[in-house]
N, C-alpha and C. Protein backbone atom coordinates (compact mmCIF):
# COMPACT_ATOMS: atom_id res chain seq x y z
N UNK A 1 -108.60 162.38 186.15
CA UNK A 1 -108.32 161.47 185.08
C UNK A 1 -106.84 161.59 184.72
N UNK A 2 -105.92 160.56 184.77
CA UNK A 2 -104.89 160.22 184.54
C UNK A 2 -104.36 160.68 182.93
N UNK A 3 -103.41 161.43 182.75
CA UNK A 3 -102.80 161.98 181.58
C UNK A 3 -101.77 161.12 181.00
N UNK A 4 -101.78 160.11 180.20
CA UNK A 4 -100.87 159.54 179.10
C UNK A 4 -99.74 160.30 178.06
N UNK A 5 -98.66 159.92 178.21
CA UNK A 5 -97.69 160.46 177.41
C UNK A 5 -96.89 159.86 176.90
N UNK A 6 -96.87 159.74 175.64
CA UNK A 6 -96.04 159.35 174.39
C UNK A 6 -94.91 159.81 174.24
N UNK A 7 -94.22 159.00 173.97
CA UNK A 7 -92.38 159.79 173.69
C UNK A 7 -92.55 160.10 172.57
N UNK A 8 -91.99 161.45 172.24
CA UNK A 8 -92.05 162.28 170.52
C UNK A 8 -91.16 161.49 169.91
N UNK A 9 -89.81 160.85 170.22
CA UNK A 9 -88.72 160.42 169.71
C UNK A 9 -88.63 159.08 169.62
N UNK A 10 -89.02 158.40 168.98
CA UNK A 10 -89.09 156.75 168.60
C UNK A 10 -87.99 156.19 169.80
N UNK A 11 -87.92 155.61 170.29
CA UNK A 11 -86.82 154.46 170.98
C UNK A 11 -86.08 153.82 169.75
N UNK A 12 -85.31 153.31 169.99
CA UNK A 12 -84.68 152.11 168.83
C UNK A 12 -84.61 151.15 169.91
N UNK A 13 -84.65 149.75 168.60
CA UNK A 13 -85.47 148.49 169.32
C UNK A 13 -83.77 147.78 169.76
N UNK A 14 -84.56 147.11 171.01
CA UNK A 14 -83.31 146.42 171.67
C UNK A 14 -82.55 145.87 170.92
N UNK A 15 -81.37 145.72 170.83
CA UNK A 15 -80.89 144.56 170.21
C UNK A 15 -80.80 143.39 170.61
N UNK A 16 -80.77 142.47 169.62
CA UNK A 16 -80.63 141.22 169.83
C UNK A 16 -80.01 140.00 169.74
N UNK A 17 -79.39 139.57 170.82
CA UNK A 17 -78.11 138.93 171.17
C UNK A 17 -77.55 138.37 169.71
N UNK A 18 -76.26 138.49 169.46
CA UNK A 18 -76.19 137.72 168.00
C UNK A 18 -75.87 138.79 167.14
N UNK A 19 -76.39 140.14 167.30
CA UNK A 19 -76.73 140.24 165.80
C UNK A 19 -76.29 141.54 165.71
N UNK A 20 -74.44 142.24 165.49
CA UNK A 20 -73.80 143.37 165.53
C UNK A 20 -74.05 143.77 164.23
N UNK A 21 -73.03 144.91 164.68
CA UNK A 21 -71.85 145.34 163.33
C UNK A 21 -70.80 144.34 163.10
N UNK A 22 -70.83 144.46 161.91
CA UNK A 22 -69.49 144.01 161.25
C UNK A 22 -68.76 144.81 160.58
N UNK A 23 -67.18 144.01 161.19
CA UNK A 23 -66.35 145.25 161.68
C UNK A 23 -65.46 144.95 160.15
N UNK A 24 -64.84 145.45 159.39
CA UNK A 24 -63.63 145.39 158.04
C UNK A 24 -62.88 145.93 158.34
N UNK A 25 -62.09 145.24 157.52
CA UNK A 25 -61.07 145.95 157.35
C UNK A 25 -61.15 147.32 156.61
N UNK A 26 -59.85 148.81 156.80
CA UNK A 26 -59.97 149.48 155.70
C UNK A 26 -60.23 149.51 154.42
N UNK A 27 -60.31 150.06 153.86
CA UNK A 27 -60.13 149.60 152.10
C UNK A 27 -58.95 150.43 151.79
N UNK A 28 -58.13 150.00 151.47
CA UNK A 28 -56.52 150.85 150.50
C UNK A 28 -57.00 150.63 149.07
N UNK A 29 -56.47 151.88 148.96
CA UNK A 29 -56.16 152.13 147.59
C UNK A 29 -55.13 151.42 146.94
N UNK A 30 -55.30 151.03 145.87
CA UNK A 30 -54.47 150.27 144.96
C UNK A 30 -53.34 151.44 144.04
N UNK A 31 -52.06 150.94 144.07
CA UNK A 31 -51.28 151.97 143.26
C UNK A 31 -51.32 151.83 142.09
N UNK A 32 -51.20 152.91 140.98
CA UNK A 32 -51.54 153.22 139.99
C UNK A 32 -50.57 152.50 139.38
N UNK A 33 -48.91 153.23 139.94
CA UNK A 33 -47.57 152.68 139.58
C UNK A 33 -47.01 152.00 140.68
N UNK A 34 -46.36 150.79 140.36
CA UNK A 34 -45.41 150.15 141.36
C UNK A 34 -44.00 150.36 140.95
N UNK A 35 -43.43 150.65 141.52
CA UNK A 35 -42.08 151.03 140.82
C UNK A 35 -41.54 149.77 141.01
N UNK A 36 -40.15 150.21 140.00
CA UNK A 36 -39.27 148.42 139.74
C UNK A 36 -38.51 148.08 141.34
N UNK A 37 -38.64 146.82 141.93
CA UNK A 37 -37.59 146.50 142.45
C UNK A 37 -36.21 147.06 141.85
N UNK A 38 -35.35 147.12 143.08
CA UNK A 38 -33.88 147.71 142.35
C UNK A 38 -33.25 146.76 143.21
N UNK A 39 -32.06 146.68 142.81
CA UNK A 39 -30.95 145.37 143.02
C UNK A 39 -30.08 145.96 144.55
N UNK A 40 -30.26 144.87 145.34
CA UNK A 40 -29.61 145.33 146.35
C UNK A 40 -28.55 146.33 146.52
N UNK A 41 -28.15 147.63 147.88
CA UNK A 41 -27.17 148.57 147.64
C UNK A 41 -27.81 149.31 146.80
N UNK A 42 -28.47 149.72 146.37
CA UNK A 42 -28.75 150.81 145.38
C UNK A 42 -30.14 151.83 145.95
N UNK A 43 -29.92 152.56 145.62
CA UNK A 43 -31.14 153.96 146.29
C UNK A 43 -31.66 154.14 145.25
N UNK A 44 -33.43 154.35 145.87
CA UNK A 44 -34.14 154.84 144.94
C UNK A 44 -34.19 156.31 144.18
N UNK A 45 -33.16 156.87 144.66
CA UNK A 45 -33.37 158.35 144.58
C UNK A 45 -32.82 158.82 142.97
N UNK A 46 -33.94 159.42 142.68
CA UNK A 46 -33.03 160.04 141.22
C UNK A 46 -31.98 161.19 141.49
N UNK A 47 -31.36 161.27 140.17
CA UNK A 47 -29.98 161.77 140.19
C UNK A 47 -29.76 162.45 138.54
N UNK A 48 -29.65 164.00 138.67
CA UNK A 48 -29.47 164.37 137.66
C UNK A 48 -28.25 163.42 136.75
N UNK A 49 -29.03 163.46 135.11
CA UNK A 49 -28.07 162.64 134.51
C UNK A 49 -27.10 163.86 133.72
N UNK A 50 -25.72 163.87 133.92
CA UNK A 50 -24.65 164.79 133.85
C UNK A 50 -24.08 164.09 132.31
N UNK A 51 -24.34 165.58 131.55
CA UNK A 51 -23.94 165.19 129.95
C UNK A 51 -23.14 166.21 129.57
N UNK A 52 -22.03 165.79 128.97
CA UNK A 52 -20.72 166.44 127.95
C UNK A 52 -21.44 167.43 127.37
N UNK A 53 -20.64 168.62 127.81
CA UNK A 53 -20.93 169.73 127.08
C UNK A 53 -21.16 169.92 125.13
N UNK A 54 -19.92 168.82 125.50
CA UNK A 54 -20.21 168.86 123.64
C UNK A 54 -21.07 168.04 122.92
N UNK A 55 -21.89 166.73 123.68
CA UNK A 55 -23.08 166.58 123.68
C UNK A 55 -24.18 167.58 123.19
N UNK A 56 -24.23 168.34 124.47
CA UNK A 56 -25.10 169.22 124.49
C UNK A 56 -24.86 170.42 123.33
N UNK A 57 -23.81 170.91 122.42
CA UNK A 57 -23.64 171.72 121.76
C UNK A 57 -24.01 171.25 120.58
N UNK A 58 -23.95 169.55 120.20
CA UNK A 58 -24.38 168.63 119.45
C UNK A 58 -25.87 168.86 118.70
N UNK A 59 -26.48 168.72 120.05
CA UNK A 59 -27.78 168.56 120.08
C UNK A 59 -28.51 169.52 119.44
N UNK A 60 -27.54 171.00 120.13
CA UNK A 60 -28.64 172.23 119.88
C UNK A 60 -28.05 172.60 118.11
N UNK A 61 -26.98 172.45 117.59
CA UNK A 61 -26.53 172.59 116.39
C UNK A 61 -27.83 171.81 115.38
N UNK A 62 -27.69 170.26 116.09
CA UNK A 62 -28.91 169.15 115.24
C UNK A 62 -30.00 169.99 115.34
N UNK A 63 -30.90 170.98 116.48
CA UNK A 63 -32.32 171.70 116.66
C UNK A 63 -32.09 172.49 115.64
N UNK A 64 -31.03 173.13 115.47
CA UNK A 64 -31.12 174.88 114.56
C UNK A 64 -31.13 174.37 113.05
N UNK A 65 -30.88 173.27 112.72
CA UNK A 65 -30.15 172.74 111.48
C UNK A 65 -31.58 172.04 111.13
N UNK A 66 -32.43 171.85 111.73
CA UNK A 66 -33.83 171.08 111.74
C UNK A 66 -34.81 172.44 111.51
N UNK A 67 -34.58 173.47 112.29
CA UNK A 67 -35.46 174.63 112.21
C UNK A 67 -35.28 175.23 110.87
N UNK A 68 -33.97 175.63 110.87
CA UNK A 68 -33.57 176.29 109.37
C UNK A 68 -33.92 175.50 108.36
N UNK A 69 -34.18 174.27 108.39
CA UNK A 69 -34.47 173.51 107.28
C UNK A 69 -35.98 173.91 107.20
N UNK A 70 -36.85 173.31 107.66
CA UNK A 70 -38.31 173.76 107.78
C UNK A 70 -38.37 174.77 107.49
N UNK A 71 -38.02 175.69 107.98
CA UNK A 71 -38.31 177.42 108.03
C UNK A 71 -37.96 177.57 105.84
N UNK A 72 -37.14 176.86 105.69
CA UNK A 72 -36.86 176.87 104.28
C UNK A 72 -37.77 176.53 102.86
N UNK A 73 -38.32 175.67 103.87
CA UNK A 73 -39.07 174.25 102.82
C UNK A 73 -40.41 175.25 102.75
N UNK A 74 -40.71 176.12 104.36
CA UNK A 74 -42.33 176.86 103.80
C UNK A 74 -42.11 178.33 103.48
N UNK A 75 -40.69 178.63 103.22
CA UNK A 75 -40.08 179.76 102.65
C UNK A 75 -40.61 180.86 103.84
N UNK A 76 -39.87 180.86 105.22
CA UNK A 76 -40.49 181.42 106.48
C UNK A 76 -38.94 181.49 107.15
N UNK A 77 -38.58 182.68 107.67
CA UNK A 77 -37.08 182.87 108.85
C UNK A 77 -37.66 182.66 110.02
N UNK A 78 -36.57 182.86 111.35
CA UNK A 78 -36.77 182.97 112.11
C UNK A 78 -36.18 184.17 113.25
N UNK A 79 -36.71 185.08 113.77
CA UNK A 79 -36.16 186.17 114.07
C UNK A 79 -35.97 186.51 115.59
N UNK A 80 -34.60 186.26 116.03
CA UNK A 80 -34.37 186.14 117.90
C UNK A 80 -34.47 188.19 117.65
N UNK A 81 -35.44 188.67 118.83
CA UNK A 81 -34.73 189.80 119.07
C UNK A 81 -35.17 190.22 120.70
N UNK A 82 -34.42 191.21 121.40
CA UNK A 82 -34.52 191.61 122.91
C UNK A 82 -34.82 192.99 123.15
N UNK A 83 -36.18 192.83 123.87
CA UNK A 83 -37.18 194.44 123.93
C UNK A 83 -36.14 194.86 124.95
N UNK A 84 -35.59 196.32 125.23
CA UNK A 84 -34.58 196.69 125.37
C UNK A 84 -35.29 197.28 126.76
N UNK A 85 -36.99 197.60 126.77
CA UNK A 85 -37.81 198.10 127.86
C UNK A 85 -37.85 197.19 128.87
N UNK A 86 -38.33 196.02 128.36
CA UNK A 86 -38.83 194.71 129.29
C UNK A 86 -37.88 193.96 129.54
N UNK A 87 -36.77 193.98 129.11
CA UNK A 87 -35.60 192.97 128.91
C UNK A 87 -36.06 191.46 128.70
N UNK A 88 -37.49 191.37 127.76
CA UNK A 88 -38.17 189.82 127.37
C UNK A 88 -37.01 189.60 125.67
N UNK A 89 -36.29 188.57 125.54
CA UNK A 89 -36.19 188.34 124.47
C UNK A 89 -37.80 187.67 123.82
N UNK A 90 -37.24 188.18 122.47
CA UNK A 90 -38.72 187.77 121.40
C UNK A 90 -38.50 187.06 120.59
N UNK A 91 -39.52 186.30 120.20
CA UNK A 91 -38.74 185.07 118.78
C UNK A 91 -40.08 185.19 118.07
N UNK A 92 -39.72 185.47 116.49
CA UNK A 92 -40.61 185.90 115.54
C UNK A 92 -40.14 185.02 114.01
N UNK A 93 -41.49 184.53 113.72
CA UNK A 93 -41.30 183.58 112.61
C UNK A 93 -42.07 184.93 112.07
N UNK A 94 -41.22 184.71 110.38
CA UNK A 94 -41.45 185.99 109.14
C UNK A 94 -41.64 184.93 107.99
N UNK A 95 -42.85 185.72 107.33
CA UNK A 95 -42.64 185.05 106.31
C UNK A 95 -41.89 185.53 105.30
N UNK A 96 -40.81 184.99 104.42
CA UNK A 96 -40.26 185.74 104.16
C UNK A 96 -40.68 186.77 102.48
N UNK A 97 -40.79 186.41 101.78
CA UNK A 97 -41.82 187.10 100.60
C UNK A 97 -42.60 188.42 100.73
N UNK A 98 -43.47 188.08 102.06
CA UNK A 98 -43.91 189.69 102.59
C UNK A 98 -43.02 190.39 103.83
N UNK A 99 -42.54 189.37 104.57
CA UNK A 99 -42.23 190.20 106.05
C UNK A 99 -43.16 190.48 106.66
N UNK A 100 -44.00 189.46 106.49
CA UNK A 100 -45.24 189.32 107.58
C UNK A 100 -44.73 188.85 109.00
N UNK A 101 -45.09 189.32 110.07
CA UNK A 101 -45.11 188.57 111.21
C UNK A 101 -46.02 187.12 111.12
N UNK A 102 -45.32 186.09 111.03
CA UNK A 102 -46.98 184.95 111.41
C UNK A 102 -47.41 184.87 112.84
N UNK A 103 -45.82 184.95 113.65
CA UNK A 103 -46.64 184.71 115.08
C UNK A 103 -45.12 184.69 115.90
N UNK A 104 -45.40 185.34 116.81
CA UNK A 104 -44.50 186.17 117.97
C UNK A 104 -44.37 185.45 119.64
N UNK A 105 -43.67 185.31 119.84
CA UNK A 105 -43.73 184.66 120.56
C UNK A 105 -42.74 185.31 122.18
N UNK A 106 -43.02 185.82 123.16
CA UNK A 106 -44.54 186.07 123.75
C UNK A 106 -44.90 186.95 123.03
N UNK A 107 -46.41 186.86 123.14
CA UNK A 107 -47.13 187.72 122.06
C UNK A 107 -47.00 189.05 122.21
N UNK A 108 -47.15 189.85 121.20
CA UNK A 108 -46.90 191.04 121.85
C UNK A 108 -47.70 192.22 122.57
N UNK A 109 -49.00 191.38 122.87
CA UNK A 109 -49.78 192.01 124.37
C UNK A 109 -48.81 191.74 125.33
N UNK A 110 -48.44 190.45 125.90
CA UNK A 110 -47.49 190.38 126.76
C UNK A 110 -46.70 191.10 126.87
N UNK A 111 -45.60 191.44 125.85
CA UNK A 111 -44.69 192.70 125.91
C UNK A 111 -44.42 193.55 126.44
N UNK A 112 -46.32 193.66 125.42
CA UNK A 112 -46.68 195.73 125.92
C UNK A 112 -46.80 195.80 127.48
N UNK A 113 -47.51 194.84 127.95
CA UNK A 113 -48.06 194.15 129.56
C UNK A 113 -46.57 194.15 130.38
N UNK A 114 -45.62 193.69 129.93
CA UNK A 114 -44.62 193.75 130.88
C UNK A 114 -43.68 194.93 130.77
N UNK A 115 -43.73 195.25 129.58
CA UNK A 115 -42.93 196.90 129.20
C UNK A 115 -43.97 197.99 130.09
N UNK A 116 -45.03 198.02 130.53
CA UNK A 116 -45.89 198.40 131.71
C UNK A 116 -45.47 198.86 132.69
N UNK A 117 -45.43 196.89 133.13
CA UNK A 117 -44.94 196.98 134.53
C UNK A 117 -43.84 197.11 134.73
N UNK A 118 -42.71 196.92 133.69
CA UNK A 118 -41.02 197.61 134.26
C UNK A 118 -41.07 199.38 134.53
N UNK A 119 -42.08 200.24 133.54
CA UNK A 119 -42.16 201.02 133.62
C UNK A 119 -42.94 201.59 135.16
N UNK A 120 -44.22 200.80 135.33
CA UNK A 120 -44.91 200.98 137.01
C UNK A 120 -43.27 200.84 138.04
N UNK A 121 -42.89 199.37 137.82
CA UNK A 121 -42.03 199.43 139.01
C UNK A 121 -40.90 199.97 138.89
N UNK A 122 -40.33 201.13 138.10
CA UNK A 122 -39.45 202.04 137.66
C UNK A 122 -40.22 202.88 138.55
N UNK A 123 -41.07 203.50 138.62
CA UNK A 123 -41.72 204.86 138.93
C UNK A 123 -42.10 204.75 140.47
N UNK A 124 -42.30 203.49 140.62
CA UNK A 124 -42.60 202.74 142.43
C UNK A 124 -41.43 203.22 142.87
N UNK A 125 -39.93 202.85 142.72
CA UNK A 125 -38.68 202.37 143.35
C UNK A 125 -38.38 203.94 143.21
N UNK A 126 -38.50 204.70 142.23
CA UNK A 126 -38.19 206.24 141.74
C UNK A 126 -38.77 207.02 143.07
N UNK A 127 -39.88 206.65 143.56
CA UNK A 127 -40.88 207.49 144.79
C UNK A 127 -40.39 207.22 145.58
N UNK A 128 -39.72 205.92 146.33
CA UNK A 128 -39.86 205.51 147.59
C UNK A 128 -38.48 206.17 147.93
N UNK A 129 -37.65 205.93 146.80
CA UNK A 129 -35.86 206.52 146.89
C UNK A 129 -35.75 208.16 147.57
């Protein structure tokens, strides 16, 4: 008696004349920004913009003259000083009435954290010498 066998794996059915894929185009992305046309001769490339020193001495006089004012109005200084371990300068708003610290800036975990590691890589460079 003759043994019959089934394919485990389906066939797929012929195709039929007519009837593909259709083929597209890519799809592009659309830009977010289009930048400006620029006028003939001219490059797109930026270019640091170069400002008068006394501009710039201007400016920072107008910042300190803005700080000191504020710092006045909520009766609060402001205190530059340089950890002599870490070589981090520190900037510390005081209030002034108590001589409270309000807030330090880098904080002074950081400090301690980098007064650390000048001290680790003091003691590294000390071994290897």
């Amino acid at each position: 008696m003759p043994i019959e066998t089934t394919p485990t794996v389906p066939q797929a059915p012929v195709p039929t004349p007519g009837t593909g894929s259709v083929e597209r185009a890519l799809a592009k992305p659309e830009p977010s920004f289009i930048p400006p046309v620029l006028p003939s001769g001219t490059d797109n490339t930026t270019r640091p913009v170069v400002q008068d020193p006394k501009d710039i001495e201007q400016e920072i006089s107008k910042a300190i003259e803005t700080i000191d004012l504020m710092m006045e109005l909520r009766e609060r200084s402001v205190k530059f000083e340089r950890d002599e371990v870490s070589g981090t300068n520190i900037i510390k708003i005081v209030d002034d009435k108590t001589g409270e610290v309000i807030r330090q800036m880098p904080p002074e975990e950081l400090v301690n954290f980098m007064r650390n590691l000048t001290k680790m890589l003091g003691n590294f460079l000390d071994e290897r010498v």
